[in-house]
N, C-alpha and C. Protein backbone atom coordinates (compact mmCIF):
# COMPACT_ATOMS: atom_id res chain seq x y z
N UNK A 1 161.17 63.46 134.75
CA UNK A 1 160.18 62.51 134.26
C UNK A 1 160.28 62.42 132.73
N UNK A 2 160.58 61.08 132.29
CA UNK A 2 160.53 60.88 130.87
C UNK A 2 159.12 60.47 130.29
N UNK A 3 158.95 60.71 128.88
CA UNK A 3 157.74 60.06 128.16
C UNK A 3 158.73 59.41 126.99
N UNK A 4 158.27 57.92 127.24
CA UNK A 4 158.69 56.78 126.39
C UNK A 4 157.47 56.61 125.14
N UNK A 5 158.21 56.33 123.95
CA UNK A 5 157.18 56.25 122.86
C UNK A 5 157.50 55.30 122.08
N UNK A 6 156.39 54.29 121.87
CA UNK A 6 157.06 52.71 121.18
C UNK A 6 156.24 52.22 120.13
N UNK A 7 155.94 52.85 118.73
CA UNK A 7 155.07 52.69 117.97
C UNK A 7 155.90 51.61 116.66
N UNK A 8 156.98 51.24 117.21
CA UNK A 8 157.61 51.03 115.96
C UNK A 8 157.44 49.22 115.19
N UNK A 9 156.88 48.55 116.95
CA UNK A 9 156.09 47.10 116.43
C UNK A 9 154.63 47.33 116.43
N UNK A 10 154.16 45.99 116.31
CA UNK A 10 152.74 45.93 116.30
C UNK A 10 151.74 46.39 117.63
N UNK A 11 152.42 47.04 119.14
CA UNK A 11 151.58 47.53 119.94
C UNK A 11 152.53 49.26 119.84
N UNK A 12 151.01 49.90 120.41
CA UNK A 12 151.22 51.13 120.45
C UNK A 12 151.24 51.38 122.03
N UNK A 13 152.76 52.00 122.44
CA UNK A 13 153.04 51.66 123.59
C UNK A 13 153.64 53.04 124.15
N UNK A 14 153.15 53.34 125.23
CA UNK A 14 153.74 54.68 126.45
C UNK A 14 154.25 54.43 127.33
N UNK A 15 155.03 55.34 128.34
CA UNK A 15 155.36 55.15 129.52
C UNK A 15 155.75 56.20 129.87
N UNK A 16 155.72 56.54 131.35
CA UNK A 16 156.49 57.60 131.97
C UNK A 16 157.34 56.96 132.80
N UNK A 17 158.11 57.55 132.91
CA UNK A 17 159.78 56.99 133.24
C UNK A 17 160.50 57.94 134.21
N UNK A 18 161.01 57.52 135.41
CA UNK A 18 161.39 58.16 136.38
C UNK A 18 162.08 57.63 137.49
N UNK A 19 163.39 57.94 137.15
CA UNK A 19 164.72 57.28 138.12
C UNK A 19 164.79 56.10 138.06
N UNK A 20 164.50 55.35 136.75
CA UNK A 20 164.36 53.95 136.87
C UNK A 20 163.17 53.02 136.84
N UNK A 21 162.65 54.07 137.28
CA UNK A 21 161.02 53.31 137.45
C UNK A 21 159.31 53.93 136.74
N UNK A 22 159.05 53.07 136.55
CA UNK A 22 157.85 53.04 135.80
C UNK A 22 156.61 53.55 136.37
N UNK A 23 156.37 55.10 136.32
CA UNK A 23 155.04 55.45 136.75
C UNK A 23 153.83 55.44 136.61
N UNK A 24 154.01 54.86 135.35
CA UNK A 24 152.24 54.94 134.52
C UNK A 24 152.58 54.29 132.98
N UNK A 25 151.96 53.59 132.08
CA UNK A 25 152.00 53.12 130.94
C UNK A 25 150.69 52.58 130.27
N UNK A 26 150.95 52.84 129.23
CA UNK A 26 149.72 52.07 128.27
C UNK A 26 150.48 51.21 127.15
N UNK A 27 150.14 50.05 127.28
CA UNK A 27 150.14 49.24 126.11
C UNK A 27 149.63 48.68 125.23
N UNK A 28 149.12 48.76 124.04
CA UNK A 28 147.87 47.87 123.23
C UNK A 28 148.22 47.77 122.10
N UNK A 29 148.14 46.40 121.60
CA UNK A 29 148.59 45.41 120.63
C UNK A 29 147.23 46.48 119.50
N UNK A 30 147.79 46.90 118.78
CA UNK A 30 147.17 47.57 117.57
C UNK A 30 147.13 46.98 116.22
N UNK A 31 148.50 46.57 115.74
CA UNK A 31 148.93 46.12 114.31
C UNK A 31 149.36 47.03 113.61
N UNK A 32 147.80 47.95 113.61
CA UNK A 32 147.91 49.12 112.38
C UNK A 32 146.71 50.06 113.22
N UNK A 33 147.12 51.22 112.90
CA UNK A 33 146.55 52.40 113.81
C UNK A 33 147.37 53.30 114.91
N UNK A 34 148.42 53.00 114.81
CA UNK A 34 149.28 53.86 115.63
C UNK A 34 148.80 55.58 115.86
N UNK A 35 148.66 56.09 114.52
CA UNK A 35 148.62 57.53 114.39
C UNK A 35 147.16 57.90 115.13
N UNK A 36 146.29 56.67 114.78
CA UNK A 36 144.90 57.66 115.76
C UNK A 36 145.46 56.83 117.31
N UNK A 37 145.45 56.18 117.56
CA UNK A 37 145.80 55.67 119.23
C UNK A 37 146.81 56.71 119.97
N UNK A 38 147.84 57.00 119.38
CA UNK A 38 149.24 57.57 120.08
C UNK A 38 148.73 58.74 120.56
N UNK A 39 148.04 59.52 120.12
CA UNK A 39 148.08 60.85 120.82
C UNK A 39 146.72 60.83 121.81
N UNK A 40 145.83 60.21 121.78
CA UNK A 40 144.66 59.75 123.20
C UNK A 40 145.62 59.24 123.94
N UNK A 41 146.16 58.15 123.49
CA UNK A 41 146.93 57.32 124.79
C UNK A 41 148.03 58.32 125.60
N UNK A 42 148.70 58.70 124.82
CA UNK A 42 149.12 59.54 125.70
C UNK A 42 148.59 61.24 126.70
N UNK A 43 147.87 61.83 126.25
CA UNK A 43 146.71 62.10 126.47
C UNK A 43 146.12 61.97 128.41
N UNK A 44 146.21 60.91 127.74
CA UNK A 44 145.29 60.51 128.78
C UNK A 44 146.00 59.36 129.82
N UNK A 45 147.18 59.36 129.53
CA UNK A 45 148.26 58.61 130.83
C UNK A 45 148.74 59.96 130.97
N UNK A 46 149.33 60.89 130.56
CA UNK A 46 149.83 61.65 131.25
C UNK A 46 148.70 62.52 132.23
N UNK A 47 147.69 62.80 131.97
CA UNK A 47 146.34 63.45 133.10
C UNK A 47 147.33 64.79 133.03
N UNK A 48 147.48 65.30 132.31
CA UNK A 48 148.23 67.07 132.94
C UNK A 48 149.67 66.93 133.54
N UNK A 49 150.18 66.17 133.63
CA UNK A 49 151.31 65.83 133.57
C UNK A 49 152.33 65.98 132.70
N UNK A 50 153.81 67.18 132.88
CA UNK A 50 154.49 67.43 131.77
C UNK A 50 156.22 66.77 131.68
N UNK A 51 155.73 65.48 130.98
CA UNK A 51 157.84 64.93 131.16
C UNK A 51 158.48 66.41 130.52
N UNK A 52 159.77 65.93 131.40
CA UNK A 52 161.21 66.79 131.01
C UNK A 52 161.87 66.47 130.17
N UNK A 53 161.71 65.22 129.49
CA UNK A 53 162.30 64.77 128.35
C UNK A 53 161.43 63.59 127.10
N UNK A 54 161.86 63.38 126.27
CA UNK A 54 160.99 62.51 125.46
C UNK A 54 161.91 61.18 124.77
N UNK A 55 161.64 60.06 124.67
CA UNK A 55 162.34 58.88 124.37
C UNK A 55 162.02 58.41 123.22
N UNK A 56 162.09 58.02 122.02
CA UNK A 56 161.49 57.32 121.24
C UNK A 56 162.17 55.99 120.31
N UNK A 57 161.37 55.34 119.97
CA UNK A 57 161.57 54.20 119.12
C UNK A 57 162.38 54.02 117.63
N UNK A 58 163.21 54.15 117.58
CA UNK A 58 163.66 54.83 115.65
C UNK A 58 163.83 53.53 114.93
N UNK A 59 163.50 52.24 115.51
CA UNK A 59 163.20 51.45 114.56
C UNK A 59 164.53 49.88 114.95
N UNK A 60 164.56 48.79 114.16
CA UNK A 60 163.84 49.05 112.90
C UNK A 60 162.01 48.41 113.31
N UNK A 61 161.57 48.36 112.25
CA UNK A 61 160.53 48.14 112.56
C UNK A 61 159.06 48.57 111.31
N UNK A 62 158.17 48.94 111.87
CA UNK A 62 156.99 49.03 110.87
C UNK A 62 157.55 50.38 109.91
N UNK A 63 157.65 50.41 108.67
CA UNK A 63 158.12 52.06 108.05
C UNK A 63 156.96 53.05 108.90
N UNK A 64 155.71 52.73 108.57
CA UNK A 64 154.73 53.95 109.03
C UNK A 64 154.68 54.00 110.47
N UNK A 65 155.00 53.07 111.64
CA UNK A 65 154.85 52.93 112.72
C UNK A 65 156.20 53.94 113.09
N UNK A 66 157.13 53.35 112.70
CA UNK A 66 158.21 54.32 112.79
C UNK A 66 158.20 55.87 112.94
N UNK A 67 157.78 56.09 111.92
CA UNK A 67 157.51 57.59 111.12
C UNK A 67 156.01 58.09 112.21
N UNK A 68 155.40 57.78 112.71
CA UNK A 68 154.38 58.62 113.40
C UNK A 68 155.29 58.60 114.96
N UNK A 69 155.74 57.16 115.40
CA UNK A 69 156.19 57.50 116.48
C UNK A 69 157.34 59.09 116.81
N UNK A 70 158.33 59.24 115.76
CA UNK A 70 159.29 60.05 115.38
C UNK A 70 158.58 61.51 115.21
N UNK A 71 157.26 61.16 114.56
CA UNK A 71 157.17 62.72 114.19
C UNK A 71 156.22 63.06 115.35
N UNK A 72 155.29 62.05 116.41
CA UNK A 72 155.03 62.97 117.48
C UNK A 72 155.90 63.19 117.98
N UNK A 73 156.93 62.46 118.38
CA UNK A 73 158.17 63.11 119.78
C UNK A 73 158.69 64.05 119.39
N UNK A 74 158.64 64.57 117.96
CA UNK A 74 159.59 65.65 117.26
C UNK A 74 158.61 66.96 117.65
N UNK A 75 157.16 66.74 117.77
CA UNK A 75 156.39 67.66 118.33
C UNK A 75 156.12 67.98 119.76
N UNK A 76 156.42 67.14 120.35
CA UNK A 76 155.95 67.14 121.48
C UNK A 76 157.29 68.07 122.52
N UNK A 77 158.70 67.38 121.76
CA UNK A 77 159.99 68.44 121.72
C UNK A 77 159.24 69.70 121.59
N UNK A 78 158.82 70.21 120.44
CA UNK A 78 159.02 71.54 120.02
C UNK A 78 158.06 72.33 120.89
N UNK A 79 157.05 71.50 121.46
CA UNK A 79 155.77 72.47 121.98
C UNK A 79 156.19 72.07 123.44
N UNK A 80 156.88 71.46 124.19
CA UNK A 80 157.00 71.37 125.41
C UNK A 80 158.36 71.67 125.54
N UNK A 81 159.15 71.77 124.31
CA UNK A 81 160.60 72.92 124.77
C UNK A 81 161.70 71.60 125.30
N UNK A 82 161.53 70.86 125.50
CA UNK A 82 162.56 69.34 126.15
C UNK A 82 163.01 68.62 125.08
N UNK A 83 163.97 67.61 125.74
CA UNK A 83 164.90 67.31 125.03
C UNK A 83 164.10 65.83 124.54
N UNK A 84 164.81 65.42 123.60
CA UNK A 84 164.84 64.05 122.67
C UNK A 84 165.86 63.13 122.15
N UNK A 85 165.54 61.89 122.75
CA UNK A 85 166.58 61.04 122.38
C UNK A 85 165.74 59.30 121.86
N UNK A 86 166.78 58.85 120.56
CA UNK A 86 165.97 57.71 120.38
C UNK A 86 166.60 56.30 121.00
N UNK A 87 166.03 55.58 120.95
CA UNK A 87 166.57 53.94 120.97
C UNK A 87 166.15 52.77 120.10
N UNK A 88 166.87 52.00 119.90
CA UNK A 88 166.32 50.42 118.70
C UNK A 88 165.44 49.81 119.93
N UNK A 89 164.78 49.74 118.68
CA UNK A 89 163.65 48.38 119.05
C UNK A 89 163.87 46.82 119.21
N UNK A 90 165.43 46.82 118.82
CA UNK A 90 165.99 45.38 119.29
C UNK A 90 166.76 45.51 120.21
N UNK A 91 167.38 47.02 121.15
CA UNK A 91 168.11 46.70 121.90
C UNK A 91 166.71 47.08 122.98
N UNK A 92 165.94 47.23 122.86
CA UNK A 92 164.43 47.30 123.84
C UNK A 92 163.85 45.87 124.05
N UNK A 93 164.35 45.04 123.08
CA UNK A 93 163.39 43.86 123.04
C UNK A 93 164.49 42.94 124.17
N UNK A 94 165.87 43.15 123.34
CA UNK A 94 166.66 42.02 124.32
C UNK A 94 166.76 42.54 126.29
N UNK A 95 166.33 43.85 125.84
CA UNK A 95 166.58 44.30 127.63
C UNK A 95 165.22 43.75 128.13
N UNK A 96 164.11 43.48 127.64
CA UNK A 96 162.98 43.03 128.20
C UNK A 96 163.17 41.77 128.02
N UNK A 97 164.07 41.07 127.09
CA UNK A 97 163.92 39.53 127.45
C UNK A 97 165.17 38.87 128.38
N UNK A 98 165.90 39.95 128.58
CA UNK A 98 166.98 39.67 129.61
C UNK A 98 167.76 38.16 129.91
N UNK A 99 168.20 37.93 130.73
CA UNK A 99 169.14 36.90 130.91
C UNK A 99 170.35 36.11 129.89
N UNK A 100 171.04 37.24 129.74
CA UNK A 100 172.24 36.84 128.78
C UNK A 100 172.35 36.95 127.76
N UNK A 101 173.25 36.25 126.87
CA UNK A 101 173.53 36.76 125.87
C UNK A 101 172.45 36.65 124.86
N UNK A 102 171.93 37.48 124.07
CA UNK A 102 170.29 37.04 123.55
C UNK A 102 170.50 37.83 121.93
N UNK A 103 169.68 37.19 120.75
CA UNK A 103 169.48 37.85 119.52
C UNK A 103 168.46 38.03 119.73
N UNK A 104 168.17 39.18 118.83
CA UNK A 104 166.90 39.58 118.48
C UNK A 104 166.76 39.47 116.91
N UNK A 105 165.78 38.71 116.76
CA UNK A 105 165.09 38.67 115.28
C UNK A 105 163.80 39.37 114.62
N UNK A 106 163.58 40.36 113.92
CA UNK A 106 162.59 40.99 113.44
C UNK A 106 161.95 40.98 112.40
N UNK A 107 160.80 40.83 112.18
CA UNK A 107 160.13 40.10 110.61
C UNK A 107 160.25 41.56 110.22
N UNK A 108 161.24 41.49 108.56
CA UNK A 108 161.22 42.73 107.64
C UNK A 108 160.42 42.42 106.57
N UNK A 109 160.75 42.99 106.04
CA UNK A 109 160.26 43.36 104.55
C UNK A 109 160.42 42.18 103.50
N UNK A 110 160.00 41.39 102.67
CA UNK A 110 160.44 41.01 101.24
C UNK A 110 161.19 39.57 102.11
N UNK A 111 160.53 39.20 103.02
CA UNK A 111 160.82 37.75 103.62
C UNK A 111 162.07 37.99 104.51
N UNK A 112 162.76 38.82 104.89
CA UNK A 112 163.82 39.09 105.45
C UNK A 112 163.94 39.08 106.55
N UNK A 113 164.91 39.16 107.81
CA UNK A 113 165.00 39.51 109.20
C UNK A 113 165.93 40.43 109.61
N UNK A 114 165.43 41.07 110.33
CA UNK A 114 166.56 42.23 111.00
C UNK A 114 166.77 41.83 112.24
N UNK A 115 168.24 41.16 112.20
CA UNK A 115 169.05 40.44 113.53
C UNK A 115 169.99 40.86 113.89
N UNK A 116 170.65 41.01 115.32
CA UNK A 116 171.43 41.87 116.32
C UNK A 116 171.15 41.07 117.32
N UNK A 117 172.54 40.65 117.73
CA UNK A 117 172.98 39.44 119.16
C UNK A 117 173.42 40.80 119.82
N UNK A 118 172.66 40.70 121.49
CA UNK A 118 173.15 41.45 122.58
C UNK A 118 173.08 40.65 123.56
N UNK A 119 174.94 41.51 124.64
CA UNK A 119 174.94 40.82 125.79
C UNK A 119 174.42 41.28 127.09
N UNK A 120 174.39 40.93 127.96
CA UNK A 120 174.45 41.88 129.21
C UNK A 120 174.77 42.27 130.40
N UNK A 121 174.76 43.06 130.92
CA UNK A 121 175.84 43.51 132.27
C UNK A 121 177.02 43.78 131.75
N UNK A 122 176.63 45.15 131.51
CA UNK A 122 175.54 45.87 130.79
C UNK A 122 175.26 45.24 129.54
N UNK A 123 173.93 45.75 128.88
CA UNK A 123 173.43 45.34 127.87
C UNK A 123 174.24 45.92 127.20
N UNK A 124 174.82 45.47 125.93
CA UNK A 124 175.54 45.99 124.40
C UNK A 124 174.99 45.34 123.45
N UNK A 125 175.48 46.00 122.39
CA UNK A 125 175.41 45.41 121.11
C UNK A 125 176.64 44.28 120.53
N UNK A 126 176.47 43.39 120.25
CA UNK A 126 177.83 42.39 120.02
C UNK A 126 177.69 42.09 118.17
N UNK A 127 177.13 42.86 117.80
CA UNK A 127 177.03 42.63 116.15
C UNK A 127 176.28 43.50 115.74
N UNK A 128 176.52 44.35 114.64
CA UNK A 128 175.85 45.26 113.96
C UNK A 128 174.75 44.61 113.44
N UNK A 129 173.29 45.60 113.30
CA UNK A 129 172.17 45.14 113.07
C UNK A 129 172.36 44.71 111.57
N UNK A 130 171.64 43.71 110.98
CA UNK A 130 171.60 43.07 109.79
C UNK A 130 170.02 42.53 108.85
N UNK A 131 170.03 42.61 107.97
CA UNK A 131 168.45 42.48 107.29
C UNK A 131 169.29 41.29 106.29
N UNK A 132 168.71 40.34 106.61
CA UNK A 132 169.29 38.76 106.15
C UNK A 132 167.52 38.11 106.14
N UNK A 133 167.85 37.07 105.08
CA UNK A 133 166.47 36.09 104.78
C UNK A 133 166.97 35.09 105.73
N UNK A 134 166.10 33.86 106.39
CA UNK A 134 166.24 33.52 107.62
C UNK A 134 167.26 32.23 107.30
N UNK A 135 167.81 32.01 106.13
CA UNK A 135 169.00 31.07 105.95
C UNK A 135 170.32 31.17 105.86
N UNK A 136 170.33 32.72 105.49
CA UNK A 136 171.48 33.71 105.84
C UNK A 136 171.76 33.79 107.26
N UNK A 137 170.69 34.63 107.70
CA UNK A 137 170.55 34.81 109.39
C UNK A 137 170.84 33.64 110.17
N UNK A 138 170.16 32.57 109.45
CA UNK A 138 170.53 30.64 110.16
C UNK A 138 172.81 30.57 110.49
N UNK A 139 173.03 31.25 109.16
CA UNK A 139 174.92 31.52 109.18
C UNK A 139 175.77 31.98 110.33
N UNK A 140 174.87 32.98 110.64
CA UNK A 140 175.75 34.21 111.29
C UNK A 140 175.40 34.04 112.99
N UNK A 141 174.30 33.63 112.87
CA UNK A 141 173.64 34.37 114.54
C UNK A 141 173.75 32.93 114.98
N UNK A 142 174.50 32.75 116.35
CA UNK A 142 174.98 31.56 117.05
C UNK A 142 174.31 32.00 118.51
N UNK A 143 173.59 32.75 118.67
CA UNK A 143 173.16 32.60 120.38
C UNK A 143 171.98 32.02 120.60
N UNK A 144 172.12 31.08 121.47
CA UNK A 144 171.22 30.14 121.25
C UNK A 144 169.63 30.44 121.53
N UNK A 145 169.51 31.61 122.52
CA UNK A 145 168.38 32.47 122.78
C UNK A 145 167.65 33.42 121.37
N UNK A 146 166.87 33.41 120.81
CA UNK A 146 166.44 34.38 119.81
C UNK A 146 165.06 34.95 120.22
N UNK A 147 164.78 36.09 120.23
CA UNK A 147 163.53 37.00 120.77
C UNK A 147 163.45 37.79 119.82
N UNK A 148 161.92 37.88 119.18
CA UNK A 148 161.28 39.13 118.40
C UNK A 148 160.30 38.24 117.73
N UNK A 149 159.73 39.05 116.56
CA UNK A 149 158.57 38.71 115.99
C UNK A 149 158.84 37.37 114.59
N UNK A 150 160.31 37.66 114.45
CA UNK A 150 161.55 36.63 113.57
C UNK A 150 161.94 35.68 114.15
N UNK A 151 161.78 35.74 115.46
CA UNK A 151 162.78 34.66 116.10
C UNK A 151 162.39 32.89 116.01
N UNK A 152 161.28 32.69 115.69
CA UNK A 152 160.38 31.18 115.19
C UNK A 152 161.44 31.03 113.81
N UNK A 153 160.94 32.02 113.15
CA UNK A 153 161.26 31.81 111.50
C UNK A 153 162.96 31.35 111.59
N UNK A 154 163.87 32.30 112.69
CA UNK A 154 165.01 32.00 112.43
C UNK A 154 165.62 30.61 113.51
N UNK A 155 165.10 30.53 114.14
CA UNK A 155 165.34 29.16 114.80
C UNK A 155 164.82 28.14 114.07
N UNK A 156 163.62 28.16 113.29
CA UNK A 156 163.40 27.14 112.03
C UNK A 156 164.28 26.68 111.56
N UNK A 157 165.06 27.88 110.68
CA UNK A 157 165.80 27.91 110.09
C UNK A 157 167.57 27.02 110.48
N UNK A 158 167.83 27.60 111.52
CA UNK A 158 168.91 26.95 112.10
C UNK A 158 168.23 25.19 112.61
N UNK A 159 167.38 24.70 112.73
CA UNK A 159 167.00 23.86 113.48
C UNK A 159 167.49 23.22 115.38
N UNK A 160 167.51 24.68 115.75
CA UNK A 160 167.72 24.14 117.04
C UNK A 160 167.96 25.76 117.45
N UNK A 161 167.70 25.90 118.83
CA UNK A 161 167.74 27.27 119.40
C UNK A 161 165.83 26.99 120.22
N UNK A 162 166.13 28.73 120.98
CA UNK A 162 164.95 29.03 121.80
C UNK A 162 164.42 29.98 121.53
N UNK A 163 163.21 30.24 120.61
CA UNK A 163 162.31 31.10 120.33
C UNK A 163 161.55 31.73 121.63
N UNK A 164 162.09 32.90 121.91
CA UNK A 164 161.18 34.17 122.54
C UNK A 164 160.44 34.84 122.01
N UNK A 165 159.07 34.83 122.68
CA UNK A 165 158.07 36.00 122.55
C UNK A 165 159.02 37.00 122.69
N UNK A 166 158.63 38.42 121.83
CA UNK A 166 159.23 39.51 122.33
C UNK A 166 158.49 40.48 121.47
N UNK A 167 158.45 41.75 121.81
CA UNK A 167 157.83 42.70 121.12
C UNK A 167 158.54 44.44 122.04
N UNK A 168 158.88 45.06 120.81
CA UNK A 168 158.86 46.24 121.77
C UNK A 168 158.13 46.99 122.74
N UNK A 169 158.74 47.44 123.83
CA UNK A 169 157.46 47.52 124.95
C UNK A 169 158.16 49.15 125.79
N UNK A 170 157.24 50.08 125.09
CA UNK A 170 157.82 51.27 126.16
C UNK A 170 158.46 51.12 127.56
N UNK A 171 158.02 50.42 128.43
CA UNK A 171 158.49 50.61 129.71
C UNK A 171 159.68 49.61 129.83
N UNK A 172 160.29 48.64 128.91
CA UNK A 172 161.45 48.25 129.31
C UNK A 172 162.44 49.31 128.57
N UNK A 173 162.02 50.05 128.18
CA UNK A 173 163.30 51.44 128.00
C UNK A 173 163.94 52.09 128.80
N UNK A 174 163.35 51.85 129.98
CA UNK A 174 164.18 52.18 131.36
C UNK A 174 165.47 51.18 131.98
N UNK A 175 165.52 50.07 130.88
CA UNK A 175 166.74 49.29 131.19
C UNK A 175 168.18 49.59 130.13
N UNK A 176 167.20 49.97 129.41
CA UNK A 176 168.47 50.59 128.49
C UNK A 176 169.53 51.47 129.33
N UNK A 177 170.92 51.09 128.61
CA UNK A 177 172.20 51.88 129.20
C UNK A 177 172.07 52.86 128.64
N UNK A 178 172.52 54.49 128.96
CA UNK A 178 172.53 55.28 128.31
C UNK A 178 173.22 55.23 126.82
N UNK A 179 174.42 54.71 126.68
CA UNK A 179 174.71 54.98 125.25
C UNK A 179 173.40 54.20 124.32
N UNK A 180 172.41 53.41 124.52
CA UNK A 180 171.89 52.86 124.25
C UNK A 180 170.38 53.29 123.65
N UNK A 181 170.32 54.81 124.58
CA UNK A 181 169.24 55.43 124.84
C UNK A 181 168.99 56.70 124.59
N UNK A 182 170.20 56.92 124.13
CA UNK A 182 170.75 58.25 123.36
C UNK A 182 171.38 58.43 121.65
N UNK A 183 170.57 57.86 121.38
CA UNK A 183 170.16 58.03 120.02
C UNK A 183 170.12 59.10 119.38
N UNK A 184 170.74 59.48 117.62
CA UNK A 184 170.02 60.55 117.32
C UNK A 184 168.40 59.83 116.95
N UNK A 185 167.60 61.15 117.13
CA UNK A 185 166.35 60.79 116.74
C UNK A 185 165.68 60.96 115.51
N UNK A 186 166.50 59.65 114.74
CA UNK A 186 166.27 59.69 113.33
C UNK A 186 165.45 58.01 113.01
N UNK A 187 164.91 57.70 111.80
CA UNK A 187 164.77 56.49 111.82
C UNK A 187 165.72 55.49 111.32
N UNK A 188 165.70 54.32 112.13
CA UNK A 188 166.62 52.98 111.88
C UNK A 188 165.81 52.08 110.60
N UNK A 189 165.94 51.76 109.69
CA UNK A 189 165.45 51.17 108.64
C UNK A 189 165.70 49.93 108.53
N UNK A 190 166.53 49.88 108.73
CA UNK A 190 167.52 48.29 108.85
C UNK A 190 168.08 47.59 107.01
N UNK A 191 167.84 48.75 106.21
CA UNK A 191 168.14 48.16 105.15
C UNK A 191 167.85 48.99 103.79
N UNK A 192 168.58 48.82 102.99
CA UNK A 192 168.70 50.21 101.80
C UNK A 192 166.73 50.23 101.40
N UNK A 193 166.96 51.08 101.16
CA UNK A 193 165.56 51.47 100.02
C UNK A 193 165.06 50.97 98.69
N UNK A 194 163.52 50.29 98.63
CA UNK A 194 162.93 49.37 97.65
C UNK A 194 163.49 50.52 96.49
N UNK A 195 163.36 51.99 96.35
CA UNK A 195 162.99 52.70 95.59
C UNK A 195 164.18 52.84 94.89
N UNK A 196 164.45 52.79 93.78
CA UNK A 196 165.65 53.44 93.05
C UNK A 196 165.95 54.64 92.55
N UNK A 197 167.63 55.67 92.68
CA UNK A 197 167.23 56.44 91.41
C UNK A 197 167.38 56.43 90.15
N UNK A 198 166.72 57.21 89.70
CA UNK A 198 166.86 57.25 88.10
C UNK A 198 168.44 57.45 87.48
N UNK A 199 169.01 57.07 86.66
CA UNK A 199 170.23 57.21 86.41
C UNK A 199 169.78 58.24 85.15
């Protein structure tokens, strides 16, 4: 039995996961509040219930959403002794929006998008993830499907394509292929750091 952990968009999201299938989940559109929600919610879907392993979200996605999802599973490892593995939040989004070849677009930082075209059967990655402003992104990304919280802005942009709802969602992590799902469990950023150093 796995525990799936998906704090890295705007819902704070669980699941238990088992041979494929979905035993129990909580989902709720939060925004902001991850760190007090995540540990009731889970809590209280698992009822005394102990997964054998732990899944989590490494991004890209919210910085702080990121960072709480990562550092409970890093605890929940250490005090329940099981293993940990992460997955993207865009190869979660295109396995929940399924049917072919699909991008995922993600609203970043400083007007930007973090975009990654995946195919499927099996799901892959067909382009390394990218943090592009949505006229850049309009260049590169040719599948005519786009899903995420970017995907309006970047079909704007191109003037033609199909904007998907999409949002990361714990329980389509059970469609993920293993190389997919086996992550180190570090965070995905999608793009260098505002901060500079000092020379």
């Amino acid at each position: 039995m796995e525990l799936v952990i998906e704090t890295a968009g705007p819902a704070c999201s669980v699941a238990l996961i088992e041979n494929g299938e979905v035993l129990d989940e909580r989902h709720e559109v939060v925004g902001r509040g991850h760190a007090e929600r995540l540990a009731p919610m889970i809590r209280d879907m698992l009822a005394g219930r102990r997964p054998s392993s732990v899944l989590v979200d490494c991004g890209p996605g919210s910085f702080t959403g990121v960072r709480v999802g990562l550092a409970a599973a890093q605890g929940l490892r250490i005090g329940w002794g099981v293993s940990l593995a992460g997955y993207s939040s865009c190869a979660c989004i295109a396995a929940g929006a399924g049917g072919g070849e699909i991008a995922v677009a993600l609203a970043g930082g400083h007007g930007q998008l973090f975009v990654q075209t995946f195919a499927d059967d099996p799901l892959r990655s067909l382009d390394a993830l990218r943090s592009l402003v949505p006229e850049e992104a309009a260049q590169v990304i040719s599948s005519a499907r786009v899903a995420g919280s970017g995907a309006a802005a970047l079909v704007e942009a191109r003037g033609w394509g199909e904007a998907v709802e999409g949002e990361p969602r714990a329980a389509d992590a059970r469609m993920l292929p293993l190389d997919l799902r086996s992550l180190l469990p570090v965070p995905i950023y999608g793009r260098a750091p505002d901060a500079k150093p000092i020379p």
